[in-house]
C-alpha atoms as a PDB file:
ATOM      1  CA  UNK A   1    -183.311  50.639-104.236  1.00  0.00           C
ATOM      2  CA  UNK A   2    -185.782  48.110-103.068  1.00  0.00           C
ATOM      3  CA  UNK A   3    -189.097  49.363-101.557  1.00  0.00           C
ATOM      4  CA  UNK A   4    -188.470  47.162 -98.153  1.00  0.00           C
ATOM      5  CA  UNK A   5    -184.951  48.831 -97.984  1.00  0.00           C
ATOM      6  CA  UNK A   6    -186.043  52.058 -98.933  1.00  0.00           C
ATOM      7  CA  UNK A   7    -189.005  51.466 -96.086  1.00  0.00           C
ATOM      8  CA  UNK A   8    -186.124  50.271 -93.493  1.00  0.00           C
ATOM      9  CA  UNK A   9    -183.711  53.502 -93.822  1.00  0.00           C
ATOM     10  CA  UNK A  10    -186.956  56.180 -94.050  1.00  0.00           C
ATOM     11  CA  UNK A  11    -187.914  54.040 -90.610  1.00  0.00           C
ATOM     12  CA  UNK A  12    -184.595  54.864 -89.231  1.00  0.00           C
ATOM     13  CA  UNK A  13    -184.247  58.134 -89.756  1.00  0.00           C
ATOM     14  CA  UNK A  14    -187.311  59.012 -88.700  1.00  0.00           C
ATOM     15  CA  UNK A  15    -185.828  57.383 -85.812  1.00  0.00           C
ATOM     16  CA  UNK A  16    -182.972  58.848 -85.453  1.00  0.00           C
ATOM     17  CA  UNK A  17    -184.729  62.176 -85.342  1.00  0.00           C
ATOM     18  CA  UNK A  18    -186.601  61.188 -82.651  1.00  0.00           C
ATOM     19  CA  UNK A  19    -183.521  60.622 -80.430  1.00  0.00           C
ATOM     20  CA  UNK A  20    -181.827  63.106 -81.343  1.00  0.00           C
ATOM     21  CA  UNK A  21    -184.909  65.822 -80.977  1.00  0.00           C
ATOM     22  CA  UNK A  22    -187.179  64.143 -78.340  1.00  0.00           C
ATOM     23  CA  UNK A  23    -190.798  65.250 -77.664  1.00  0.00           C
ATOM     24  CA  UNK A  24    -192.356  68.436 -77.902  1.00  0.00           C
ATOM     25  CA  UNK A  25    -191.345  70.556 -81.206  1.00  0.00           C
ATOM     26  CA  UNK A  26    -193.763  71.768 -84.172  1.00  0.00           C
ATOM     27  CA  UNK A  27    -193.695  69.413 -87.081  1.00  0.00           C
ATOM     28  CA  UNK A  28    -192.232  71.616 -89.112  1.00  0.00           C
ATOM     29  CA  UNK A  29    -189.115  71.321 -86.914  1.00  0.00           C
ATOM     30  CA  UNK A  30    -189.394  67.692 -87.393  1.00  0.00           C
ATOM     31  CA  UNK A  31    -189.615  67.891 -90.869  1.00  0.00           C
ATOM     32  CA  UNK A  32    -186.572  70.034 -91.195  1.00  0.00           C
ATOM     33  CA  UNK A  33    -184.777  67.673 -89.232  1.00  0.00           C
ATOM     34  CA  UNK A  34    -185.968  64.673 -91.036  1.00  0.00           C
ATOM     35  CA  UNK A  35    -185.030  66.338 -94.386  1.00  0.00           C
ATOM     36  CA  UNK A  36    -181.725  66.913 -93.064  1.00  0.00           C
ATOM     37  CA  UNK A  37    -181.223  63.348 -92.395  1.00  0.00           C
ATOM     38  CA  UNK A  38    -182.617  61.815 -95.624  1.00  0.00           C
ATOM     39  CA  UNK A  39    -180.203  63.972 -97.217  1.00  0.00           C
ATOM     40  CA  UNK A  40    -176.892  62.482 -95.210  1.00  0.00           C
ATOM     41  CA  UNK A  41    -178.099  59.050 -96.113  1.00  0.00           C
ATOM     42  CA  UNK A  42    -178.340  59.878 -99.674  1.00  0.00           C
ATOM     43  CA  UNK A  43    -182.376  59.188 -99.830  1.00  0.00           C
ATOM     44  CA  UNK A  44    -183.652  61.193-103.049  1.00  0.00           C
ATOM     45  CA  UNK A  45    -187.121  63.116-101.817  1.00  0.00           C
ATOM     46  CA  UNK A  46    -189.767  65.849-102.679  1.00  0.00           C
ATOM     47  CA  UNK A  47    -191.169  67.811-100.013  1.00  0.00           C
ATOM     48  CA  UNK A  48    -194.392  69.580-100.395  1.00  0.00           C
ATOM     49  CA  UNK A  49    -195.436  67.287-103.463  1.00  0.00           C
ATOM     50  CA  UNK A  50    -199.044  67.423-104.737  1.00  0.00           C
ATOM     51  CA  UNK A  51    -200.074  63.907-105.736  1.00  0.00           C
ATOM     52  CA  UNK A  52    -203.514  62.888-107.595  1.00  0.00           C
ATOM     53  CA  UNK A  53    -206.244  60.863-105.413  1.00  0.00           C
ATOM     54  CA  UNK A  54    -208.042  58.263-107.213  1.00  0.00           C
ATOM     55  CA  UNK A  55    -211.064  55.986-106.592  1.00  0.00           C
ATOM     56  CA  UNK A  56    -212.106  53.655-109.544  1.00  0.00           C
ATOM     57  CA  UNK A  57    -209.567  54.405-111.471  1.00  0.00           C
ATOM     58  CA  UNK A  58    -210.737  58.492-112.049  1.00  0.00           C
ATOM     59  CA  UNK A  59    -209.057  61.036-110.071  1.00  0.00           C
ATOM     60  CA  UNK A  60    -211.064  62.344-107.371  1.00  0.00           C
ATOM     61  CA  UNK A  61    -209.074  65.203-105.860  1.00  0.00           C
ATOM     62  CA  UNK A  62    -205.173  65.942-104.881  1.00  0.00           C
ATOM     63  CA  UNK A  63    -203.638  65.876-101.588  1.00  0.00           C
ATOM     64  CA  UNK A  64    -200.128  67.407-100.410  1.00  0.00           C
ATOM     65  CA  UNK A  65    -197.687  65.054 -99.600  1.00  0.00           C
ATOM     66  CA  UNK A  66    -195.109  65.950 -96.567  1.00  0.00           C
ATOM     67  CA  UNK A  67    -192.186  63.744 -98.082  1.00  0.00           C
ATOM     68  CA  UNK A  68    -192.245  61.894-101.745  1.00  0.00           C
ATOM     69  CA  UNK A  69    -189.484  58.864-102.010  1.00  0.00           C
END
């Protein structure tokens, strides 16, 4: 899948979360939701995935990634 039409169906179900759940919850209930939806629109992810930080081209630290597409 293309990165712009990977980009456009993350976009709307991120959006379609939104109207469905509103304002107001924990992001953790967002996330659950949001997994739930990449899932019926057959979007391969990670959740939780550590990915390497660089600067210069040497790795500087690792950060924890919500969602990896």
């Amino acid at each position: 899948m293309e990165h712009e039409e990977l980009t456009h169906k993350i976009i709307g179900c991120a959006m379609q979360v939104h109207r469905a759940l509103g304002n107001g919850f924990q992001e953790v209930i967002y996330q659950r939701a949001l997994a739930i939806e990449f899932d019926h629109q057959n979007i391969n992810f990670e959740r939780e995935k550590v990915t390497p930080v660089f600067y210069r081209d040497l790795e500087i630290g690792t950060r924890r990634v919500d969602f990896f597409c």
